[in-house]
C-alpha atoms as a PDB file:
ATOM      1  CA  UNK A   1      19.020  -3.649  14.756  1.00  0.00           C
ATOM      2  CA  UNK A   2      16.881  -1.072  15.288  1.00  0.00           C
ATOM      3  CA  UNK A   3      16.507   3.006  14.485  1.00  0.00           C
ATOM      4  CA  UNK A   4      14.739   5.967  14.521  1.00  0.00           C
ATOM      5  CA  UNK A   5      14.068   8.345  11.662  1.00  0.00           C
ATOM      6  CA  UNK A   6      13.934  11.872  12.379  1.00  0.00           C
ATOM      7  CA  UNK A   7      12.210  12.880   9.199  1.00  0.00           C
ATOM      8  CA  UNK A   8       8.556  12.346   9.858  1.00  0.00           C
ATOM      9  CA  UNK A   9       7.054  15.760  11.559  1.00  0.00           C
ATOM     10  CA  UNK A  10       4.400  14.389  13.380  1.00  0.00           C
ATOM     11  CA  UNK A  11       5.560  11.227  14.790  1.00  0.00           C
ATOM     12  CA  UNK A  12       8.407   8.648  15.443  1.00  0.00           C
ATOM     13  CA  UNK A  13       8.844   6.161  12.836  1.00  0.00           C
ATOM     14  CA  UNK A  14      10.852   3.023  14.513  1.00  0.00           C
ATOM     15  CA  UNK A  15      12.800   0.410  11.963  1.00  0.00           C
ATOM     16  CA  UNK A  16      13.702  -3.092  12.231  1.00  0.00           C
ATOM     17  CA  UNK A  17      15.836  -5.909  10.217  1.00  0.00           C
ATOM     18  CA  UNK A  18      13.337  -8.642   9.433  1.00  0.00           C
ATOM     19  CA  UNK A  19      14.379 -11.776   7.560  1.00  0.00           C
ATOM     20  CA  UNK A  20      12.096 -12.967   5.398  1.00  0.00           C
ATOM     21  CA  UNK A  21      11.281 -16.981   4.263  1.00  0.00           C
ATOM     22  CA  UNK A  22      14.368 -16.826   1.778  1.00  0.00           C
ATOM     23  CA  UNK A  23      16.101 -15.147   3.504  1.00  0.00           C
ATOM     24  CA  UNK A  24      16.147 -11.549   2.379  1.00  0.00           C
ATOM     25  CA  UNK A  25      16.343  -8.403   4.625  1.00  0.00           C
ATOM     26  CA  UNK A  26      13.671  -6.567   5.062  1.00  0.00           C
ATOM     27  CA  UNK A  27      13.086  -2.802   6.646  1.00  0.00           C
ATOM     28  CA  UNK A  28       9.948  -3.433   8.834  1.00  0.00           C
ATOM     29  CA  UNK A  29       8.779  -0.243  10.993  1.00  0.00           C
ATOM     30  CA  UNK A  30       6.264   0.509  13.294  1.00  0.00           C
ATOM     31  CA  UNK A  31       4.692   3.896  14.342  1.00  0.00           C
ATOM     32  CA  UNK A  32       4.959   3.238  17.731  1.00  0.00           C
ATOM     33  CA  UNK A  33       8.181   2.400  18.891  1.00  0.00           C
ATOM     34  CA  UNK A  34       7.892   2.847  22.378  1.00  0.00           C
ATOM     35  CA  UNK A  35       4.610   1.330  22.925  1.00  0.00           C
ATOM     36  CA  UNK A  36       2.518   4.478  23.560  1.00  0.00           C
ATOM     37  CA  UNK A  37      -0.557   4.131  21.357  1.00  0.00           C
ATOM     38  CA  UNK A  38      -3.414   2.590  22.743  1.00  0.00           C
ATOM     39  CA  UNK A  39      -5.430   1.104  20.200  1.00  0.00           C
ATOM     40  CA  UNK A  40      -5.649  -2.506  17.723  1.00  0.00           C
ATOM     41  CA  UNK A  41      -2.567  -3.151  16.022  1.00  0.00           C
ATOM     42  CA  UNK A  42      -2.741  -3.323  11.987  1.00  0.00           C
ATOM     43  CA  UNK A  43      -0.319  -5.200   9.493  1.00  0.00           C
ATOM     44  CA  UNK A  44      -0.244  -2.850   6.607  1.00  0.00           C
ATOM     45  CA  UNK A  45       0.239  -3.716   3.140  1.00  0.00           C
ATOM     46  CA  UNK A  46       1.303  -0.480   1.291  1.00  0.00           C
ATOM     47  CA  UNK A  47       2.048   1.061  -1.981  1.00  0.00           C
ATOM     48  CA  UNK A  48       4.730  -1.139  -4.382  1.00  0.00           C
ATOM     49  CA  UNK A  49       7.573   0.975  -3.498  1.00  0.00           C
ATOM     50  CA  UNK A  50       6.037   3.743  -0.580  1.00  0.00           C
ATOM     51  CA  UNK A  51       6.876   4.556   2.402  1.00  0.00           C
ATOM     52  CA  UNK A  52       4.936   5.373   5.636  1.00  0.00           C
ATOM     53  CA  UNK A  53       5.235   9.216   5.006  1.00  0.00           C
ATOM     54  CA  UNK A  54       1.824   8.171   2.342  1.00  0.00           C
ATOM     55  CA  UNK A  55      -0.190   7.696   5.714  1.00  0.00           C
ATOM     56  CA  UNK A  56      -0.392  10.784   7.525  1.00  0.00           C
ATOM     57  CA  UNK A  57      -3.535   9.805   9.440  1.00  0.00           C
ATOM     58  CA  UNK A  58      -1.185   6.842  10.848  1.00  0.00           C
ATOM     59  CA  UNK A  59       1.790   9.461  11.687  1.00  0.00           C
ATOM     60  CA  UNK A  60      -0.271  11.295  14.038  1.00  0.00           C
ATOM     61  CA  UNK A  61       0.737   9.468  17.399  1.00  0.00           C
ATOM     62  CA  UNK A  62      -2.957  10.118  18.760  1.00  0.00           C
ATOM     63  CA  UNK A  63      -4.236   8.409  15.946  1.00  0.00           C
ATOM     64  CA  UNK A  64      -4.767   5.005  18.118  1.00  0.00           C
ATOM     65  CA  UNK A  65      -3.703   2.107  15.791  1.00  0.00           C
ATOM     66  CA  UNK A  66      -0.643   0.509  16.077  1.00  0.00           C
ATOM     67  CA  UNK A  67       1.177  -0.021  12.642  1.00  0.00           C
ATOM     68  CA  UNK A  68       3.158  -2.746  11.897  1.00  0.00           C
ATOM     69  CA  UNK A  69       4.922  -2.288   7.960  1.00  0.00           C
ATOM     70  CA  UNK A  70       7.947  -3.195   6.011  1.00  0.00           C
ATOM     71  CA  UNK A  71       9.537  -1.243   2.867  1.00  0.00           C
ATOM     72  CA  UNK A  72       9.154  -3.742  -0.114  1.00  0.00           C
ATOM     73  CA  UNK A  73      12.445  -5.744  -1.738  1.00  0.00           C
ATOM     74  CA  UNK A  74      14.743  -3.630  -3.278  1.00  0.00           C
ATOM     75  CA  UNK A  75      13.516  -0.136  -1.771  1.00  0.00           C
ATOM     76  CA  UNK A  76      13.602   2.064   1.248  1.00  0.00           C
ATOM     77  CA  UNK A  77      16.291   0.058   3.055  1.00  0.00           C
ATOM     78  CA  UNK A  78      15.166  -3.604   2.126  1.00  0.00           C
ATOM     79  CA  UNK A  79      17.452  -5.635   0.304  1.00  0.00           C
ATOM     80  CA  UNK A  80      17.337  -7.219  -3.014  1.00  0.00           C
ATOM     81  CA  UNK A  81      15.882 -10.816  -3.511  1.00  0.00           C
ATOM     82  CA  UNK A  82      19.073 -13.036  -4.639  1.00  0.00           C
ATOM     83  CA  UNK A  83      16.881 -13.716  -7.597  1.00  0.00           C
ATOM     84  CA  UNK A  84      15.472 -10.989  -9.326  1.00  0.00           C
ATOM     85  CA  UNK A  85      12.308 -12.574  -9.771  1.00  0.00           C
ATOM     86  CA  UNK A  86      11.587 -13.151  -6.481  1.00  0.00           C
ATOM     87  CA  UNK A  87       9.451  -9.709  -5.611  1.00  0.00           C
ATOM     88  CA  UNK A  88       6.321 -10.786  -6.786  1.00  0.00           C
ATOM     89  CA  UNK A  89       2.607 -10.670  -5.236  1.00  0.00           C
ATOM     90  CA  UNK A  90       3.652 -14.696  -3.525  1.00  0.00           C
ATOM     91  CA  UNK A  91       6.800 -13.230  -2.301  1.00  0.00           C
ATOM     92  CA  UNK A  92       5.084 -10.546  -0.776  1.00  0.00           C
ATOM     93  CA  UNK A  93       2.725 -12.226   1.151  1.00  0.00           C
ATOM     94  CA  UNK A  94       5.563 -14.022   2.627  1.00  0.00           C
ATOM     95  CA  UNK A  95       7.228 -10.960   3.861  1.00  0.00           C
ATOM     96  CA  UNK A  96       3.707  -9.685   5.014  1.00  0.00           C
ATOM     97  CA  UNK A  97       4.059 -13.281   7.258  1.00  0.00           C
ATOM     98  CA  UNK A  98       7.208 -12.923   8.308  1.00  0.00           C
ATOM     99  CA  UNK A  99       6.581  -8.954   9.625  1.00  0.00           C
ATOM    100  CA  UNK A 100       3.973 -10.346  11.386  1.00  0.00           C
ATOM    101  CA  UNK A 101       5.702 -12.967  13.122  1.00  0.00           C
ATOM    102  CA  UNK A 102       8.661 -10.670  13.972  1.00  0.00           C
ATOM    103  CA  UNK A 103       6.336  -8.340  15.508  1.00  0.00           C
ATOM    104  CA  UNK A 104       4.668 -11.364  17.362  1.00  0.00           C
ATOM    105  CA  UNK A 105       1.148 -10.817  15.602  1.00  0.00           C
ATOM    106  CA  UNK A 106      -0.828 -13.798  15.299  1.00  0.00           C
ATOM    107  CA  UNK A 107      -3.991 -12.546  13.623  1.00  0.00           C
ATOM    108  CA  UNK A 108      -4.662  -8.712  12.753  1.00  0.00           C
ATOM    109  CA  UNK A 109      -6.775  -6.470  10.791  1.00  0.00           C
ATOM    110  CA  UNK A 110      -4.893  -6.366   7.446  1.00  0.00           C
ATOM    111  CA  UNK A 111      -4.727  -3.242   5.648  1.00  0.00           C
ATOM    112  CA  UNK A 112      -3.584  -2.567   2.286  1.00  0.00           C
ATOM    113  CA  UNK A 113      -3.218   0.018  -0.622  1.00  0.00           C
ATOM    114  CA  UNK A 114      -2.695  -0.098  -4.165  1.00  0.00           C
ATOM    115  CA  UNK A 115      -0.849  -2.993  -4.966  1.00  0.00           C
ATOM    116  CA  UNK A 116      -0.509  -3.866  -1.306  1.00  0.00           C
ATOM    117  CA  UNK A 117      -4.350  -4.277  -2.015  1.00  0.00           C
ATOM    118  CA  UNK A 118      -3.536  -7.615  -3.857  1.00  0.00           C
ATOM    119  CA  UNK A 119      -1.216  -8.542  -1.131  1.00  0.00           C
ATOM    120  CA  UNK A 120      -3.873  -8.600   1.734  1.00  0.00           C
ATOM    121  CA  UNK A 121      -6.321 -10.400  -0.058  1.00  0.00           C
ATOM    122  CA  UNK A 122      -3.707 -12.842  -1.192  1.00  0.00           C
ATOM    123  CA  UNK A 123      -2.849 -13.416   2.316  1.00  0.00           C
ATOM    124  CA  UNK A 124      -6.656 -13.511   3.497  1.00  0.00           C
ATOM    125  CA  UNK A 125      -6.686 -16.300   0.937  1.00  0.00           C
ATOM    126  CA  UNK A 126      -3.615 -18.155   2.090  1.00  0.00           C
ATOM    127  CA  UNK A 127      -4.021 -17.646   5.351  1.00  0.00           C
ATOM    128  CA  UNK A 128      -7.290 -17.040   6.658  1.00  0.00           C
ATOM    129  CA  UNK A 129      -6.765 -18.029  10.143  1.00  0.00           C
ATOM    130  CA  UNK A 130      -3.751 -14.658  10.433  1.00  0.00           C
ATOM    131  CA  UNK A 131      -6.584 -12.094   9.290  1.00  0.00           C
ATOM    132  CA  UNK A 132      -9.890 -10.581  11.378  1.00  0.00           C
ATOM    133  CA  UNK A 133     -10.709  -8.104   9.382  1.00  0.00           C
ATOM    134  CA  UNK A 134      -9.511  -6.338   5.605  1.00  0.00           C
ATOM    135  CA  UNK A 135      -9.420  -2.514   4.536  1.00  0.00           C
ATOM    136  CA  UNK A 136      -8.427  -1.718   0.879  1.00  0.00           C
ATOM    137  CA  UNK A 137      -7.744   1.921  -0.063  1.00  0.00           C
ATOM    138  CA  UNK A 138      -7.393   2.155  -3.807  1.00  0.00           C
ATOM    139  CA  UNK A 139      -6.443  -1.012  -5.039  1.00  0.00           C
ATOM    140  CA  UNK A 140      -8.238  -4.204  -6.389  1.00  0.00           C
ATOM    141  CA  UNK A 141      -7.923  -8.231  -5.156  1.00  0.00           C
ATOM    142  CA  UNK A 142      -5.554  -8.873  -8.327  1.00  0.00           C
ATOM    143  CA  UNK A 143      -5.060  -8.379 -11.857  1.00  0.00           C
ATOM    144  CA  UNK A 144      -4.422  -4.534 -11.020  1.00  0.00           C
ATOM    145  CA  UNK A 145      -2.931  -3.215 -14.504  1.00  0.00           C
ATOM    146  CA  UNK A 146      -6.458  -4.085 -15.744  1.00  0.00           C
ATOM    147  CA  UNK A 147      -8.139  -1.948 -13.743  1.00  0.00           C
ATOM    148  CA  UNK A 148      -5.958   1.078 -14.829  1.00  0.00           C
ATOM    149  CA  UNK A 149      -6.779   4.003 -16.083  1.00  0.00           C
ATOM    150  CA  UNK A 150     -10.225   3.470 -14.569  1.00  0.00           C
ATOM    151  CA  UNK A 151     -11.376   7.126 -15.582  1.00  0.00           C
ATOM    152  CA  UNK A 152     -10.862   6.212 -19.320  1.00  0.00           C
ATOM    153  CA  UNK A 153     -13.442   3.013 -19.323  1.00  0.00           C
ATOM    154  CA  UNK A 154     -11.522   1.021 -21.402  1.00  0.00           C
ATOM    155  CA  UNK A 155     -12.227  -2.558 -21.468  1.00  0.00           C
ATOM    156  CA  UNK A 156     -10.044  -4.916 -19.273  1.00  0.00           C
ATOM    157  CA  UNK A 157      -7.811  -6.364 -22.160  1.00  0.00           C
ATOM    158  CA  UNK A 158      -6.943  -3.216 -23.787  1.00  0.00           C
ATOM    159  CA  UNK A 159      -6.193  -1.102 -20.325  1.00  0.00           C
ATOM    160  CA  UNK A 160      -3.865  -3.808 -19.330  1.00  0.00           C
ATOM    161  CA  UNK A 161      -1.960  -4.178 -22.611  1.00  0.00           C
ATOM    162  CA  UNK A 162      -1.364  -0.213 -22.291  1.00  0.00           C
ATOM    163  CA  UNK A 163      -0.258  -0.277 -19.087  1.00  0.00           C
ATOM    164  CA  UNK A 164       1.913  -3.207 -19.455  1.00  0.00           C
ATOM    165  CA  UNK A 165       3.801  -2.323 -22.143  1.00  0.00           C
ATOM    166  CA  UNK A 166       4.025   1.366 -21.103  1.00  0.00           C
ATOM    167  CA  UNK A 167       6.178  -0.365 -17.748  1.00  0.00           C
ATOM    168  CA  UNK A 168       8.090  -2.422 -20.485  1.00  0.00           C
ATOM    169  CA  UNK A 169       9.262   0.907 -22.419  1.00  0.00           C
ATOM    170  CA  UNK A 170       9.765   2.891 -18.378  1.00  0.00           C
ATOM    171  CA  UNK A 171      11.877  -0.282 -17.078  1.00  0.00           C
ATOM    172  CA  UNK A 172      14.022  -0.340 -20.334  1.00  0.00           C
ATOM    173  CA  UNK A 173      14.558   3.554 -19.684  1.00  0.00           C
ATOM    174  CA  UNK A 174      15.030   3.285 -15.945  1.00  0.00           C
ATOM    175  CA  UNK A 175      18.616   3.606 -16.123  1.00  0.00           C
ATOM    176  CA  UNK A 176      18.601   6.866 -17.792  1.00  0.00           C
ATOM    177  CA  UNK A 177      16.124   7.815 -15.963  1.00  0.00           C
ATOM    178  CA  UNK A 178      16.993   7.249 -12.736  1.00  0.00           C
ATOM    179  CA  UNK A 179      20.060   9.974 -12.581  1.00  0.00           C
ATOM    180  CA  UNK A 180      17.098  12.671 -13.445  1.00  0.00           C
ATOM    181  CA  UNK A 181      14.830  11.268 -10.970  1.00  0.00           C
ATOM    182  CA  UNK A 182      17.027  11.192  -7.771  1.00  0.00           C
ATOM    183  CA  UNK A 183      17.829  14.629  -7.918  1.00  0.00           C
ATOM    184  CA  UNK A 184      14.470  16.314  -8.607  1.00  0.00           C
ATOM    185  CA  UNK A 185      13.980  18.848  -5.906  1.00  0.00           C
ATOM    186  CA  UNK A 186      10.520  18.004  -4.336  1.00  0.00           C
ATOM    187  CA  UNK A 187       9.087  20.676  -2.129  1.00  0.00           C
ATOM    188  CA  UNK A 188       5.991  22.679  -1.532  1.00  0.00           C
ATOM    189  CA  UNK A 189       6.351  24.143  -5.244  1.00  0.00           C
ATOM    190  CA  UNK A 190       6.101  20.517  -6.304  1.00  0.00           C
ATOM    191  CA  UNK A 191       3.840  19.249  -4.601  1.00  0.00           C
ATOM    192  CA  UNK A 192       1.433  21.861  -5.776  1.00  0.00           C
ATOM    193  CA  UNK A 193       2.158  21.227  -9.371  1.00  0.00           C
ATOM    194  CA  UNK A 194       1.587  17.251  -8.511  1.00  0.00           C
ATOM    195  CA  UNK A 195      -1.538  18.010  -6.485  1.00  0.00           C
ATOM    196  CA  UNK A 196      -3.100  19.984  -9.320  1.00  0.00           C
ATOM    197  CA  UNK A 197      -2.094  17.259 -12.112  1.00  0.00           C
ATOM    198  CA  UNK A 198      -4.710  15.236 -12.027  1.00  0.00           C
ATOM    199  CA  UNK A 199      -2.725  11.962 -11.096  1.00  0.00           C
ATOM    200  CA  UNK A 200      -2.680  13.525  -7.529  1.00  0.00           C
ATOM    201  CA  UNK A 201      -5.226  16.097  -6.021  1.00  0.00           C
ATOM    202  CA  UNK A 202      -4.720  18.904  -3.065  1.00  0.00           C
ATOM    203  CA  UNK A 203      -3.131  16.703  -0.091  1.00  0.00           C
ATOM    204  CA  UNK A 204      -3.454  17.986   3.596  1.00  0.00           C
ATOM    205  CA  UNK A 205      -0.402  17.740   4.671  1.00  0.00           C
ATOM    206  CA  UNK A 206       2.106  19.170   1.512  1.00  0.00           C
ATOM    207  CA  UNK A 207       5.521  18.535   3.750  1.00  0.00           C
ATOM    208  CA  UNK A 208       4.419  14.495   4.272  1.00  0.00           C
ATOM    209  CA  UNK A 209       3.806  14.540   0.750  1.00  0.00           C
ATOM    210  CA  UNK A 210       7.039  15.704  -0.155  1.00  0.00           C
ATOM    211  CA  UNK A 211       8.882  13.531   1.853  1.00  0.00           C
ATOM    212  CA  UNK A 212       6.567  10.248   0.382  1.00  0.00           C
ATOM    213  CA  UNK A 213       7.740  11.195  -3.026  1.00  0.00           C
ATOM    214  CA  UNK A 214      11.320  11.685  -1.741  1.00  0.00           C
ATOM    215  CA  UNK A 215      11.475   8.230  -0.946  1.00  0.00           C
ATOM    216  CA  UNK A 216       9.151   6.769  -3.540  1.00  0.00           C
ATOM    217  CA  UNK A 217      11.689   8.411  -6.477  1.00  0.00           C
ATOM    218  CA  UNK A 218      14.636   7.340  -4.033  1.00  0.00           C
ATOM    219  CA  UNK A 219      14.334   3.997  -6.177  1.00  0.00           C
ATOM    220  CA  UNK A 220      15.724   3.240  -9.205  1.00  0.00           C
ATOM    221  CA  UNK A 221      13.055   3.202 -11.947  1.00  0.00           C
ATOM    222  CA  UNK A 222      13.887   0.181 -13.525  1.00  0.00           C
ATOM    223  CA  UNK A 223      13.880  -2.094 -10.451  1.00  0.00           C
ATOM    224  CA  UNK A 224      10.450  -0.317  -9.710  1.00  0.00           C
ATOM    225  CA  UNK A 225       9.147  -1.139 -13.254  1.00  0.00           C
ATOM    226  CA  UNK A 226      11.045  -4.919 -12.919  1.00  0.00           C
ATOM    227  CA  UNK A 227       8.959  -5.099  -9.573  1.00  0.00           C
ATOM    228  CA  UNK A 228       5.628  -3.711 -10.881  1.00  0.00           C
ATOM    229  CA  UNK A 229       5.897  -6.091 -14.002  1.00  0.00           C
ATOM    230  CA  UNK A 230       5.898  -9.064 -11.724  1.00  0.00           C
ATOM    231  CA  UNK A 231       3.618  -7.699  -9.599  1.00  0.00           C
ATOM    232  CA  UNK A 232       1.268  -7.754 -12.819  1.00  0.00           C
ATOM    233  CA  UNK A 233       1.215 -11.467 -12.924  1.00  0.00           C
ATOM    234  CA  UNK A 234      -1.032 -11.213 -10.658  1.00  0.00           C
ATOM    235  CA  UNK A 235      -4.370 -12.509 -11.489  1.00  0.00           C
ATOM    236  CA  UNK A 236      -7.580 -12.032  -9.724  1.00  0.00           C
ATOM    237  CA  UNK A 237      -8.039 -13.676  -6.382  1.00  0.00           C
ATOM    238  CA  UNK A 238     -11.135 -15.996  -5.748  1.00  0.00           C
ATOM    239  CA  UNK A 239     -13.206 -13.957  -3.022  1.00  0.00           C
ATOM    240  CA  UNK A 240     -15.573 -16.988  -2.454  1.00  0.00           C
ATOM    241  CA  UNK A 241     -13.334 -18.301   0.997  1.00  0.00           C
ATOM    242  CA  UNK A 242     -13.003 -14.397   2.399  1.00  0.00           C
ATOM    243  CA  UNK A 243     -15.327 -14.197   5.400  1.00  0.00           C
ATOM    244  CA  UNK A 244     -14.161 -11.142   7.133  1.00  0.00           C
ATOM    245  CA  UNK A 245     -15.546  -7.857   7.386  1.00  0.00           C
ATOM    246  CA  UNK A 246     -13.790  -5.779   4.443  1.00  0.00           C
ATOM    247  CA  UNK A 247     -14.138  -2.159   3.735  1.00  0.00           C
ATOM    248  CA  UNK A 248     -13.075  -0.862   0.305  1.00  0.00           C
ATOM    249  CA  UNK A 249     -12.393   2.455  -0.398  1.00  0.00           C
ATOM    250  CA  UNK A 250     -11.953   4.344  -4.109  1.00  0.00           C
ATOM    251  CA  UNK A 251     -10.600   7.710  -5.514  1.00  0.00           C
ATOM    252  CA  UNK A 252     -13.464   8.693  -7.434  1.00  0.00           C
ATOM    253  CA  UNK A 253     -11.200   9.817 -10.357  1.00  0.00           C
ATOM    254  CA  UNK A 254      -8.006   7.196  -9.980  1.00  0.00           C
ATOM    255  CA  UNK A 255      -6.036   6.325 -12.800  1.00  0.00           C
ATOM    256  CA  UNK A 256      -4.357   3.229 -11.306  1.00  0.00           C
ATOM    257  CA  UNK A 257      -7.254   1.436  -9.802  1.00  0.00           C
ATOM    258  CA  UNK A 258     -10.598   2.244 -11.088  1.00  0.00           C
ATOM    259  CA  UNK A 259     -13.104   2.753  -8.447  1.00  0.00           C
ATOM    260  CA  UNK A 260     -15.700   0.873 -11.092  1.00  0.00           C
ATOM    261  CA  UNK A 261     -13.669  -2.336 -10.740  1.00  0.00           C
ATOM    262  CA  UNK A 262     -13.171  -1.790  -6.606  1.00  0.00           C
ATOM    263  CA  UNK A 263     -17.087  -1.561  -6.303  1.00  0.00           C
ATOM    264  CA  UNK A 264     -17.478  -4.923  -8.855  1.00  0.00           C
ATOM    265  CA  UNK A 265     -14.507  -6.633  -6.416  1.00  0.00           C
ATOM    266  CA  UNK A 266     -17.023  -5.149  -3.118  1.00  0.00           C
ATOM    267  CA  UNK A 267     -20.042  -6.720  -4.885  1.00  0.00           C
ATOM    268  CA  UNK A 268     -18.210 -10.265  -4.588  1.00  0.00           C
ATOM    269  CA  UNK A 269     -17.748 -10.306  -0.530  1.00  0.00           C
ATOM    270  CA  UNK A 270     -20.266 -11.561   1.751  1.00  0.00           C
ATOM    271  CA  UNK A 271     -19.410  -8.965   4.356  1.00  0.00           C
ATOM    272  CA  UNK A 272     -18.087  -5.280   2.630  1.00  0.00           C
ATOM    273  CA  UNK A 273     -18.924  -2.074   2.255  1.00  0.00           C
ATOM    274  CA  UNK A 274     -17.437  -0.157  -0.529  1.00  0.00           C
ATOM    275  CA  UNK A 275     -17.082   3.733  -0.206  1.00  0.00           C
ATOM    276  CA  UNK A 276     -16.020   6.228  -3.180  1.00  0.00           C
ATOM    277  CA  UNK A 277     -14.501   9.359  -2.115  1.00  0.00           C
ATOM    278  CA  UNK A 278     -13.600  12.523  -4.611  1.00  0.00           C
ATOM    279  CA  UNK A 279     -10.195  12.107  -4.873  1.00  0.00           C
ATOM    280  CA  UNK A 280      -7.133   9.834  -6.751  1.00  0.00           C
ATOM    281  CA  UNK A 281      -4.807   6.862  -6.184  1.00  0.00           C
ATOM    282  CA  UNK A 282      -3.401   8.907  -2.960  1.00  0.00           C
ATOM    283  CA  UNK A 283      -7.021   9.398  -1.634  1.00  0.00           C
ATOM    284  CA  UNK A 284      -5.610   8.517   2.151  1.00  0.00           C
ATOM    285  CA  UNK A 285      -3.233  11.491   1.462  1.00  0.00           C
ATOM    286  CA  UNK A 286      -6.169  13.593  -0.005  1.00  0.00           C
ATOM    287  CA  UNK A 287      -8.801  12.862   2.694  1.00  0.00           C
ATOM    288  CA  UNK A 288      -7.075  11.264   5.476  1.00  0.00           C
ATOM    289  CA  UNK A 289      -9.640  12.125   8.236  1.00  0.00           C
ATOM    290  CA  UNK A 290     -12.452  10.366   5.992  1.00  0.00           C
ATOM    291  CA  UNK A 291      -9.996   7.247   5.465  1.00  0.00           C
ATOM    292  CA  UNK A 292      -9.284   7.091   9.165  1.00  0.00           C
ATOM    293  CA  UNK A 293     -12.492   7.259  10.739  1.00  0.00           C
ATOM    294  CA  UNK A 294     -13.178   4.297   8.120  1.00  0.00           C
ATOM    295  CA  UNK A 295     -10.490   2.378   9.258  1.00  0.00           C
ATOM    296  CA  UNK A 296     -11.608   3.163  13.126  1.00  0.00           C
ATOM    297  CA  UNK A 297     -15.359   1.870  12.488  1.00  0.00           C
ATOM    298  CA  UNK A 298     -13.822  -1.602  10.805  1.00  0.00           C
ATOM    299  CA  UNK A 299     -11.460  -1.618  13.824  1.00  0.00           C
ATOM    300  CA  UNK A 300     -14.290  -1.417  16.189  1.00  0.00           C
ATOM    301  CA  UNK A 301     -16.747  -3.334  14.559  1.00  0.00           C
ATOM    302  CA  UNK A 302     -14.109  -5.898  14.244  1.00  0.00           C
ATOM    303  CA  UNK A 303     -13.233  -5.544  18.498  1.00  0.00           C
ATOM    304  CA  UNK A 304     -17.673  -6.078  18.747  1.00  0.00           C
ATOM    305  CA  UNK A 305     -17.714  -9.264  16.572  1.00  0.00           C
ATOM    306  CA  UNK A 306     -14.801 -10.934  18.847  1.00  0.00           C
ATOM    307  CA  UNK A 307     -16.504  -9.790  22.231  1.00  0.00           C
ATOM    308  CA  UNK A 308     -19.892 -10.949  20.558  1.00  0.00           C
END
């Protein structure tokens, strides 16, 4: 099955039913449905619970990559698991595989933010021979709710236990929450009070922004939380086998994934370059062009090392 959302201003967003391993339905989409862009194709591992509207570098149709994506378990149009437990980092690499084989990709440039960060190294570790190349934009290669509330330089232990249990206390409350959250009105008004928070910072494009936290808040809070808990379980990956070229890329000031503990995770691969830009968790948001061109000089240098 396949459709087209009209929501996106700047480009067509095409979606497809993908079953993953266990057999639960996935909402894979693409931002070239017609085959128009003329560029690499990227698999890209996004945001626990976002939506392509975070990318609007990606939603431009001249923006020559190719993405292939899917809307994680539980969100955006992607069923459940049958067992609850089943959304974890292992579970998504297995939907990352199963995207890619839908899509007929045998070995792409892997691209990943936030916790989708965890999932493309995971899957570089896995399954080495499916990835050329790796480009993390605000995340770390596992054990993510230690590296929160980077800003505050609290040591590992203590900035995980805080963070943990704070998602213990949310998920308990999602289903109060939730009601609330649906129903916020999110508009330019918003989006300025977000932007100037601190959590976010001045985006470029205020009407994609809107519609990424339409859909982001479009899930209930406690099967977020549920999913972000078992996402935690995560520990760090061993970087010793990952050969590619990798790029990493930090907010200066994020909250959710210090940019200390992305340049420590740089320092451990053979091959990357780690950049910090001034902005937050949403720095592709806040300085898409930057994050692009970034993306375009992996892509290339990637294309140079097969020709070479």
């Amino acid at each position: 099955m396949q459709s087209t959302a009209d929501t996106a201003p700047a480009a067509t967003i095409a979606f497809r039913d993908v079953l993953s391993d266990d057999g639960t339905r996935l909402r894979a989409w693409t931002n070239d449905p017609d085959h128009r862009i003329e560029g690499p194709t990227v698999l890209l591992c996004n945001g626990l619970g976002t939506s392509a509207f975070a990318w609007p570098a990606l939603l431009d149709p001249a923006c020559g990559v190719r993405v292939v994506s899917w809307n994680h378990r539980g969100t955006g149009g992607s069923d459940r698991p049958a067992r609850d437990e089943a959304c974890g980092v292992d579970e998504l690499v297995q939907d990352a595989l199963s995207v890619m084989d839908h899509f007929g990709l045998d070995r792409v440039v892997v691209m990943g933010w936030s916790i989708g960060v965890n999932t493309m190294f995971q899957l570089a570790v896995d399954h080495p021979e499916r990835v050329q190349g790796l480009f993390a934009v605000a995340g770390v290669p596992g054990d993510t709710f230690s590296s929160m509330l980077g800003p505050l330089r609290l040591p590992r232990p203590a900035a995980r236990a805080v963070t943990v249990n704070l998602s213990r206390v949310v998920r308990l409350a999602g289903k109060a929450i939730t009601p609330v959250t649906t129903r916020l009105p999110i508009g330019d008004r918003a989006i300025a009070v977000l932007s100037h928070s601190g959590f976010m910072f001045p985006v470029a494009d205020p009407q994609l922004a809107a519609a990424a936290v339409k859909a982001f808040l479009a899930t209930p809070i406690d099967w977020y939380f549920h999913m972000a808990l078992t996402t935690s379980l995560h520990r760090r990956v061993s970087l010793s086998g990952v050969d590619v070229p990798c790029v990493l890329v930090a907010g200066r000031w994020d909250v959710l994934a210090g940019a200390r503990h992305i340049a420590t995770a740089a320092e451990r691969l053979p091959d990357a370059s780690y950049v910090e830009l001034p902005g937050s968790h949403f720095v592709q948001m806040e300085h898409p062009d930057e994050v692009h061109r970034l993306l375009l000089d992996l892509l290339a240098r990637v294309s140079d090392d097969q020709v070479a």
